[in-house]
Protein backbone atom coordinates (compact mmCIF):
# COMPACT_ATOMS: atom_id res chain seq x y z
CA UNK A 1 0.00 0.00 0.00
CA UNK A 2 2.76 2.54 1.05
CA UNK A 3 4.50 1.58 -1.81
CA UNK A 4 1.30 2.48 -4.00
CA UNK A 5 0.94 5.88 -2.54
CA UNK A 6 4.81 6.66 -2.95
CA UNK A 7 4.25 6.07 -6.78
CA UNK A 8 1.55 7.86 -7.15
CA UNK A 9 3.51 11.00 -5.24
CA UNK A 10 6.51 10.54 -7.72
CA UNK A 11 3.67 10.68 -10.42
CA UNK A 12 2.48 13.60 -9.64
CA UNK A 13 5.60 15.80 -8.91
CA UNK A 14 7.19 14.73 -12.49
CA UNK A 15 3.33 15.67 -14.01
CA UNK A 16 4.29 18.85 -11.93
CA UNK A 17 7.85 19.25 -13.27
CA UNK A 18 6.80 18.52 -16.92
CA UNK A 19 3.80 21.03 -17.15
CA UNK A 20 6.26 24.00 -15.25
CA UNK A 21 8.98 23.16 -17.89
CA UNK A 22 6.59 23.04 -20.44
CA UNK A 23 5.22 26.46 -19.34
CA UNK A 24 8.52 28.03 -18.74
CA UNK A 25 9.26 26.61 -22.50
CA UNK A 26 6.37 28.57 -23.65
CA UNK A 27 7.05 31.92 -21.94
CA UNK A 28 10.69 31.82 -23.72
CA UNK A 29 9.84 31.09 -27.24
CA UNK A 30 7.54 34.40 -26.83
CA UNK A 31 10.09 36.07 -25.90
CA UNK A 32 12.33 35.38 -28.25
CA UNK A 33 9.74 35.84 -30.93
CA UNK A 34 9.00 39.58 -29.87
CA UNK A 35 12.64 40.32 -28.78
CA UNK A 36 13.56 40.82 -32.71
CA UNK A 37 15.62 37.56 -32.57
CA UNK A 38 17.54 37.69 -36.04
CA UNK A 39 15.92 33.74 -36.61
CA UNK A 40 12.55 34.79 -35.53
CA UNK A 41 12.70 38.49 -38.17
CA UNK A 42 9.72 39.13 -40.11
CA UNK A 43 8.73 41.81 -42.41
CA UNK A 44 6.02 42.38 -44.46
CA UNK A 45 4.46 45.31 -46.77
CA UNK A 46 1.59 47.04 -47.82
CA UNK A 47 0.82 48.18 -51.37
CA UNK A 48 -1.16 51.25 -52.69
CA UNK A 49 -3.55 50.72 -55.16
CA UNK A 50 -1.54 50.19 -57.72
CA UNK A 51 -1.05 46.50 -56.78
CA UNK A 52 2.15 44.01 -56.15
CA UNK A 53 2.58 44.16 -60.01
CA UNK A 54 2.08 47.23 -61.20
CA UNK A 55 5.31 47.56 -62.94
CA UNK A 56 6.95 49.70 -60.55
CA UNK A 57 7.48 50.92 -56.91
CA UNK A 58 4.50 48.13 -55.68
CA UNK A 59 6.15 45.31 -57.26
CA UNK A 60 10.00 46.57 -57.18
CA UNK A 61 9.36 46.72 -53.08
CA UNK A 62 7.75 43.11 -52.88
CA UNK A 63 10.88 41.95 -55.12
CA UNK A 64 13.33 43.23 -52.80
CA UNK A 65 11.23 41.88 -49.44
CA UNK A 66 11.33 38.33 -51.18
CA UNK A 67 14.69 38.75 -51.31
CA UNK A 68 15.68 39.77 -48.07
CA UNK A 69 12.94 36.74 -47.08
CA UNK A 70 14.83 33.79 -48.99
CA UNK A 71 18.31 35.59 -48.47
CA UNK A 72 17.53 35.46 -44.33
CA UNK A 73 15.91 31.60 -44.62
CA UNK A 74 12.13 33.39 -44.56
CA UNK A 75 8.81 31.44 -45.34
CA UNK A 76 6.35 34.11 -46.76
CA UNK A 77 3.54 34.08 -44.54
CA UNK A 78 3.26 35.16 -40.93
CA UNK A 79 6.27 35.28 -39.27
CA UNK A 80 8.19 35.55 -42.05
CA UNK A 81 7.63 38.12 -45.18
CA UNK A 82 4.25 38.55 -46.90
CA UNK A 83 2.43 41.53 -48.46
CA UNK A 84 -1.18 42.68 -47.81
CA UNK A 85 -2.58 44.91 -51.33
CA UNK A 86 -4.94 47.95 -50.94
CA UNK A 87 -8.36 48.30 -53.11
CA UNK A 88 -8.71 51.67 -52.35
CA UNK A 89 -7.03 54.33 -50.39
CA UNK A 90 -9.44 53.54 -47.32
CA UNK A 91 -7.63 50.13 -46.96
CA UNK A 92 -3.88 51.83 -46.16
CA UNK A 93 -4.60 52.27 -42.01
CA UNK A 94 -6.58 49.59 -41.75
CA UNK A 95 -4.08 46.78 -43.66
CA UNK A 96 -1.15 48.43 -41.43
CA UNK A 97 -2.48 48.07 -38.19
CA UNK A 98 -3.44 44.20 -39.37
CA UNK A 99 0.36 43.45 -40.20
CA UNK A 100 1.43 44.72 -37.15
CA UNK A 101 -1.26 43.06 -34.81
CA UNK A 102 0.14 39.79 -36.64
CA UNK A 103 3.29 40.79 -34.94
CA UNK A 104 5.42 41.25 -38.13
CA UNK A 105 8.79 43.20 -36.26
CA UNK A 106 8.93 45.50 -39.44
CA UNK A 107 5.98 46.59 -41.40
CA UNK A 108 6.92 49.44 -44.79
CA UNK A 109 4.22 51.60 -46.58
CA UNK A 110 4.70 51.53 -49.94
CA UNK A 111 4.46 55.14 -51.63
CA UNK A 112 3.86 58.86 -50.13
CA UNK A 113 -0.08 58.85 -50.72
CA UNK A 114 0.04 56.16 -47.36
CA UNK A 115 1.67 58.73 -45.16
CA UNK A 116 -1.06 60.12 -43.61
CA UNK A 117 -1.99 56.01 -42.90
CA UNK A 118 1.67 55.14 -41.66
CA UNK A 119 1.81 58.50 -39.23
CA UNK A 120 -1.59 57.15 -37.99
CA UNK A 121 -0.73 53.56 -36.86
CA UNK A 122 2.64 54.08 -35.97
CA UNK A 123 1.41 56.34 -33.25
CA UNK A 124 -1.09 53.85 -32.54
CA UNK A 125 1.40 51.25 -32.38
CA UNK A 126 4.34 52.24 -30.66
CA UNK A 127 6.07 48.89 -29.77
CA UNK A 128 6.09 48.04 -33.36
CA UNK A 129 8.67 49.04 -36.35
CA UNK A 130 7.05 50.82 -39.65
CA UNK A 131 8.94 52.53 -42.41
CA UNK A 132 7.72 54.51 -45.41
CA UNK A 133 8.97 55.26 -48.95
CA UNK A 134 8.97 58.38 -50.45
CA UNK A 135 7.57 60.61 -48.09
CA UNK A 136 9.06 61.45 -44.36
CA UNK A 137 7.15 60.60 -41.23
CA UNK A 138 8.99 62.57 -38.07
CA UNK A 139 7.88 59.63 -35.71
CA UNK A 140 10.58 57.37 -33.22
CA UNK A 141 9.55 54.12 -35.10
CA UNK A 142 9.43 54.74 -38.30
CA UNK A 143 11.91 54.73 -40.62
CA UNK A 144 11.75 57.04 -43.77
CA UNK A 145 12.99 55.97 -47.17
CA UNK A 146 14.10 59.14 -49.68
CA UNK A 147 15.69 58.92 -52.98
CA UNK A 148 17.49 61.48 -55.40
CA UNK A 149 15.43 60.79 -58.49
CA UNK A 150 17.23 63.90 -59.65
CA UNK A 151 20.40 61.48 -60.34
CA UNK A 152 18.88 58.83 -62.21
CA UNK A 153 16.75 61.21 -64.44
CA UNK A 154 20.21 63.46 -64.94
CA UNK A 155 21.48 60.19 -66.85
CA UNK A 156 18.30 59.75 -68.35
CA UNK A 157 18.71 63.32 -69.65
CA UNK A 158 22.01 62.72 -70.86
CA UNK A 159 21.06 59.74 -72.95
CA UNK A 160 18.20 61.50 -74.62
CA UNK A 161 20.70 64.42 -75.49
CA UNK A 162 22.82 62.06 -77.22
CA UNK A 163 20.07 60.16 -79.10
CA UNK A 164 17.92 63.17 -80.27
CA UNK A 165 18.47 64.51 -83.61
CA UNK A 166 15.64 67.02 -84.23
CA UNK A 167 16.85 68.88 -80.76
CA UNK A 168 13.69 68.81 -79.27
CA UNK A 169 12.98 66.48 -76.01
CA UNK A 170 9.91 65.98 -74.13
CA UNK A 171 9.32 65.55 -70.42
CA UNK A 172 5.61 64.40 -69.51
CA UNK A 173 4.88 64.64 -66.06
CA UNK A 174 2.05 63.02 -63.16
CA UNK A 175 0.82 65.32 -60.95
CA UNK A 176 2.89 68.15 -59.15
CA UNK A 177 4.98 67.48 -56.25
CA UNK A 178 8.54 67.46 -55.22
CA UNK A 179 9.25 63.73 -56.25
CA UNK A 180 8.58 65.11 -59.55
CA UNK A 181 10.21 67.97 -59.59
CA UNK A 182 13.14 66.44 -58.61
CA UNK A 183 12.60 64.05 -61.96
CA UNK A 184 12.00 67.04 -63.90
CA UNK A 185 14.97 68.91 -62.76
CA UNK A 186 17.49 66.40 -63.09
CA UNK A 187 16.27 65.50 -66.61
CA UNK A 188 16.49 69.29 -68.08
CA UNK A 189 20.16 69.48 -66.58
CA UNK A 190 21.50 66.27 -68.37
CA UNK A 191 20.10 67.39 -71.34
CA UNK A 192 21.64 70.61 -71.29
CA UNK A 193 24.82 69.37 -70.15
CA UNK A 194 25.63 67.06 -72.83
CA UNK A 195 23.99 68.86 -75.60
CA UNK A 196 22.64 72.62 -74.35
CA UNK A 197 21.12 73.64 -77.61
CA UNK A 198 18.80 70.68 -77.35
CA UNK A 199 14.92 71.66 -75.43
CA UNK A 200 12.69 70.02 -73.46
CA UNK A 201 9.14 70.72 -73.86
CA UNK A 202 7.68 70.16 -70.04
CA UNK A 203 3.84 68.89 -69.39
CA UNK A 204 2.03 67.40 -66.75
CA UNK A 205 -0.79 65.58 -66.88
CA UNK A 206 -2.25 66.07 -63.43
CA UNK A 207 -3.05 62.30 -62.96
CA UNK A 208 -0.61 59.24 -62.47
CA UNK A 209 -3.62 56.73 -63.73
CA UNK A 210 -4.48 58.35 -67.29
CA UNK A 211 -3.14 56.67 -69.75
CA UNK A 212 -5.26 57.93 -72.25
CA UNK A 213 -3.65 61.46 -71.31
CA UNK A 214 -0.29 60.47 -71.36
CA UNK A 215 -0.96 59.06 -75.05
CA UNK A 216 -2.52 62.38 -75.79
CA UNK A 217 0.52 64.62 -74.41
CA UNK A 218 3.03 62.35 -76.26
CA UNK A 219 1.32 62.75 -79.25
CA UNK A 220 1.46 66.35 -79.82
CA UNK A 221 5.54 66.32 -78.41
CA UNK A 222 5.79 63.78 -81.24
CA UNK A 223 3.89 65.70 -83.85
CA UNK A 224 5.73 68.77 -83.23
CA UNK A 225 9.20 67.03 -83.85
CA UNK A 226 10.40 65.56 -80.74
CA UNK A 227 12.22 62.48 -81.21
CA UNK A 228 12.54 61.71 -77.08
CA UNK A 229 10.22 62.02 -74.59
CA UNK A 230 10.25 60.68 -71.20
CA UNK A 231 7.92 60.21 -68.40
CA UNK A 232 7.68 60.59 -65.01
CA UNK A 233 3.50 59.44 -64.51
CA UNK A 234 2.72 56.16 -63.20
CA UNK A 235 0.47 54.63 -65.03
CA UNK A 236 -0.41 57.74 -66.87
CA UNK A 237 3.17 57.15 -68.84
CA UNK A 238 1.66 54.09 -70.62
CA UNK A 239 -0.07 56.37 -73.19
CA UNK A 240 3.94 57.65 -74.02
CA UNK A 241 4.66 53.71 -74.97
CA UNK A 242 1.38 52.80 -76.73
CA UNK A 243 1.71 56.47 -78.47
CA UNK A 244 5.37 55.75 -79.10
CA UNK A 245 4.97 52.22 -80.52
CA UNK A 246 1.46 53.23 -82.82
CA UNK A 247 4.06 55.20 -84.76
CA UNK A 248 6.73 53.15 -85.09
CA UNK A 249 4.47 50.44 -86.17
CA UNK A 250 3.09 53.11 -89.40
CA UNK A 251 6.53 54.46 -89.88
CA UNK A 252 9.50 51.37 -89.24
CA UNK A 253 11.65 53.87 -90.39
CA UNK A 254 10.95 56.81 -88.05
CA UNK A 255 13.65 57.21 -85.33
CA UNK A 256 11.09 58.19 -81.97
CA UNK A 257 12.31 56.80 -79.05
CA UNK A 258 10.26 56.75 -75.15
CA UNK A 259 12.27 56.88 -71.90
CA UNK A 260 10.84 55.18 -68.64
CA UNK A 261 10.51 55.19 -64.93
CA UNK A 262 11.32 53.39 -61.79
CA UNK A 263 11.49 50.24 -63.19
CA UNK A 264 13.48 48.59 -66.39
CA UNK A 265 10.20 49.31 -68.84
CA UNK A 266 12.09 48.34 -71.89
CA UNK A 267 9.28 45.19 -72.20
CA UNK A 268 6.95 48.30 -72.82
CA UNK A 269 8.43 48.73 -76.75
CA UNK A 270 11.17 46.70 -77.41
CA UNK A 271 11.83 48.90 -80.64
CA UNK A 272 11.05 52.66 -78.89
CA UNK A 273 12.11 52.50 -75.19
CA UNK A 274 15.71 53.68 -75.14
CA UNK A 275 16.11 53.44 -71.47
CA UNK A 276 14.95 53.91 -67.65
CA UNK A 277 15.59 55.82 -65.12
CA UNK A 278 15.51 53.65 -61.89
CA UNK A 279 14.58 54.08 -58.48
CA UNK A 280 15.87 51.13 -56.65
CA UNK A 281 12.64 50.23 -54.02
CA UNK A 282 14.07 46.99 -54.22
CA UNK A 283 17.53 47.70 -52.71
CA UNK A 284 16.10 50.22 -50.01
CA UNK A 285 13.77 47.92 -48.49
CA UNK A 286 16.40 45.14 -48.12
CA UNK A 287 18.97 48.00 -46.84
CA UNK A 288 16.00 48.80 -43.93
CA UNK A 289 15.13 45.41 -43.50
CA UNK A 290 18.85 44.73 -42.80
CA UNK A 291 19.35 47.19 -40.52
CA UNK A 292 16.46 46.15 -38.60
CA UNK A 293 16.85 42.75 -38.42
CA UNK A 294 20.82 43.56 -36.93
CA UNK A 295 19.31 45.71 -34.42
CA UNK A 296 20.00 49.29 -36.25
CA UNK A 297 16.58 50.21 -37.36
CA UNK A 298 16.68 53.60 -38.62
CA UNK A 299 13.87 55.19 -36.67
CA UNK A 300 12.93 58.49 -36.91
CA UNK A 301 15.07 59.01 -39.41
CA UNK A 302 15.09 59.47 -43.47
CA UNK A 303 17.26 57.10 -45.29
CA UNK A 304 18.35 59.07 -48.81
CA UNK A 305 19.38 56.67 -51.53
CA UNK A 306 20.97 58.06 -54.71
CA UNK A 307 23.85 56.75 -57.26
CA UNK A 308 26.32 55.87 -54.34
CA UNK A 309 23.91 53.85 -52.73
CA UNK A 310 22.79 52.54 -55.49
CA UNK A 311 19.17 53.28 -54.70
CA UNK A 312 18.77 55.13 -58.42
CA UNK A 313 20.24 54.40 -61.88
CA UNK A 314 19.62 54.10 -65.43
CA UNK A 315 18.76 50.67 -67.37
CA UNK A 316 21.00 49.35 -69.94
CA UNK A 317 20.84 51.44 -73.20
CA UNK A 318 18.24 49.81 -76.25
CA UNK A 319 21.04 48.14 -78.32
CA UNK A 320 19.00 49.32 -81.48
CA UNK A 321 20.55 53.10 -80.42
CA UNK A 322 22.53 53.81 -82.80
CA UNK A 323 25.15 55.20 -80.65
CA UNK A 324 24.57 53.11 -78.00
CA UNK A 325 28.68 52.86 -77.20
CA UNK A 326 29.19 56.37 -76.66
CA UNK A 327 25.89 56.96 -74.43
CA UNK A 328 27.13 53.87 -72.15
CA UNK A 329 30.23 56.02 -72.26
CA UNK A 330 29.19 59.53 -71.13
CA UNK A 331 26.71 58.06 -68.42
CA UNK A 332 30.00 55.96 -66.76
CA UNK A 333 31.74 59.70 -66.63
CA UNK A 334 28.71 61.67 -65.32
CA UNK A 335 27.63 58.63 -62.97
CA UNK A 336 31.59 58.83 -61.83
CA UNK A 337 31.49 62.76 -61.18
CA UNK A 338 28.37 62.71 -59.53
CA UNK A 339 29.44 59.88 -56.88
CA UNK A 340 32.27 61.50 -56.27
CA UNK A 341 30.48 65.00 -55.05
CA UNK A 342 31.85 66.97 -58.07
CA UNK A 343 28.40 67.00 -59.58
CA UNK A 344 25.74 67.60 -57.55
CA UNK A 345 22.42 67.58 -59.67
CA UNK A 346 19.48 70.08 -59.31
CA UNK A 347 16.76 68.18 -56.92
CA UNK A 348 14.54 71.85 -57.87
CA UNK A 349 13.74 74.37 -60.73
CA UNK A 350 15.63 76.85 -58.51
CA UNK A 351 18.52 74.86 -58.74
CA UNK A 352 18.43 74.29 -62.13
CA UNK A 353 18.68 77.71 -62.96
CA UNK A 354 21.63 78.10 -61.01
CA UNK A 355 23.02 74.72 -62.55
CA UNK A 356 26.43 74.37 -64.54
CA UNK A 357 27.85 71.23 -64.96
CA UNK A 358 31.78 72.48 -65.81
């Protein structure tokens, strides 16, 4: 009998032992998981409207958070990387604050129209990590992601100088604002600097989802004899292409050529795009997700990224150009001078006017 009841006792202190080990277990792994272990990292990001493939900043952001997700041994999903996409502009707060009640340690707003959205939740959500691209929020946890446009669309600018023959350049615009101004700026100075009797005829649209009106503005730059436009307009810059490649398609012999944006758009006309200038999303959400996931979130904060970080650029030269040599050429010596600090390109219009390249 006593030696019943002893076993039972034993029983019931290793029961004992196994559920407090198993709780203490428990307590840890939480822990660990919201202490911003680098195994335990995740990161995920919200789109504007636009969508995960729109082309551009949307889907160049997703490419560089998947990856930093297979790069860091991430599962997409919770707890690793993962994306939630935005129907309408309502959706912005509302998809943020889900991402970070799923506990993701870093959560980015992709574009400046989810500012308002990102300032919103972040103050909401203190304990948690939120950055945004293009547009500053002055708040202790989140980080915000600038870029010199200026420099890519400078080399952009130079490679339309050296392609144009007629002398006359196009610029069509979105809608107002200092991201593209800084475009605009940078453009008109590489122009003039590698060919200064060459103009640019300047437009805006007033709408980044027109396409129709971007096909209308490029038409009339085309019709009045200039041979290069580029754009700076979303989705409104898919009229320039369609415009651009209706006339190649009547005339095979008519030298027009169409610059893009953000993203390598040369699958836009394989026979009118001459180039890109790029804004690396891609490489400044991996640099941010980095320096989270090491402990040095940027917070509060604006991360710039321009030619020496290689946050902008310009996309390899159509191959049909017919001096495609010599443009690869002079965008190697101006990319050179500008890294170095002994070019620094207009970001304004007031700048520009004050601009000299010597």
């Amino acid at each position: 009998m006593k030696k019943r009841k002893i076993g039972m006792t034993l029983s019931l202190v290793l029961a004992a032992g196994t559920l407090l080990g198993a709780c203490g277990k428990s307590d840890d792994t939480n822990e660990t998981s919201k202490g911003g272990d680098k195994d335990t990292f995740s990161v995920a990001m919200v789109t504007d409207v636009g969508g995960v493939d729109d082309k551009s900043f949307n889907q160049s952001a997703w490419e560089g958070l998947q990856k930093f997700g297979k790069d860091n041994g991430l599962e997409k999903g919770k707890g690793g990387y993962d994306y939630v996409q935005s129907k309408s502009d309502a959706d912005y707060a509302t998809n943020l604050n889900t991402l970070a009640r799923q506990d993701f340690d870093l959560v980015f707003g992709i574009g400046f129209l989810m500012q308002g959205a990102v300032d919103e939740i972040a103050q909401q959500q203190k304990d948690h990590h939120f950055a945004i691209v293009d547009s500053e929020v002055k708040q202790d946890n989140v980080a915000s992601i600038l870029f010199k446009e200026q420099e890519a669309s400078f080399l952009a600018g130079v490679a339309a100088a050296m392609t144009t023959k007629s002398n006359k350049i196009g610029f069509i615009g979105g809608v107002e604002g200092a991201v593209i101004e800084r475009f605009e700026a940078g453009f008109v100075a590489g122009v003039k600097a590698a060919k200064p009797e060459a103009t640019v005829d300047i437009q805006y649209a007033g709408a980044f989802d027109k396409a129709e009106l971007g096909q209308s503005i490029a038409s009339k730059m085309y019709s009045s004899g200039a041979d290069v436009v580029f754009h700076a307009a979303g989705g409104t810059g898919v009229g320039l292409f369609k415009e651009a490649n209706d006339l190649k398609k009547k005339d095979p012999a008519r030298e027009i050529w169409a610059i893009g944006v953000d993203s390598d758009q040369a699958n836009m006309g394989p026979d009118v795009v001459l180039t890109s200038a790029l804004k690396r999303v891609d490489n400044a959400v991996i640099d941010v997700s980095t320096k989270a996931k090491e402990g040095n979130f940027p917070g509060g904060k604006v991360a710039l990224y321009g030619l020496a970080e290689d946050g902008v650029g310009l996309a390899p030269i159509n191959s049909k150009a017919a001096n495609k040599e010599a443009i690869e050429t002079a965008v190697k010596e101006w990319t050179d001078k500008i890294k170095s600090g002994a070019v620094k390109v207009p970001g304004t219009r007031a700048e520009l006017k004050t601009f000299s390249a010597k």
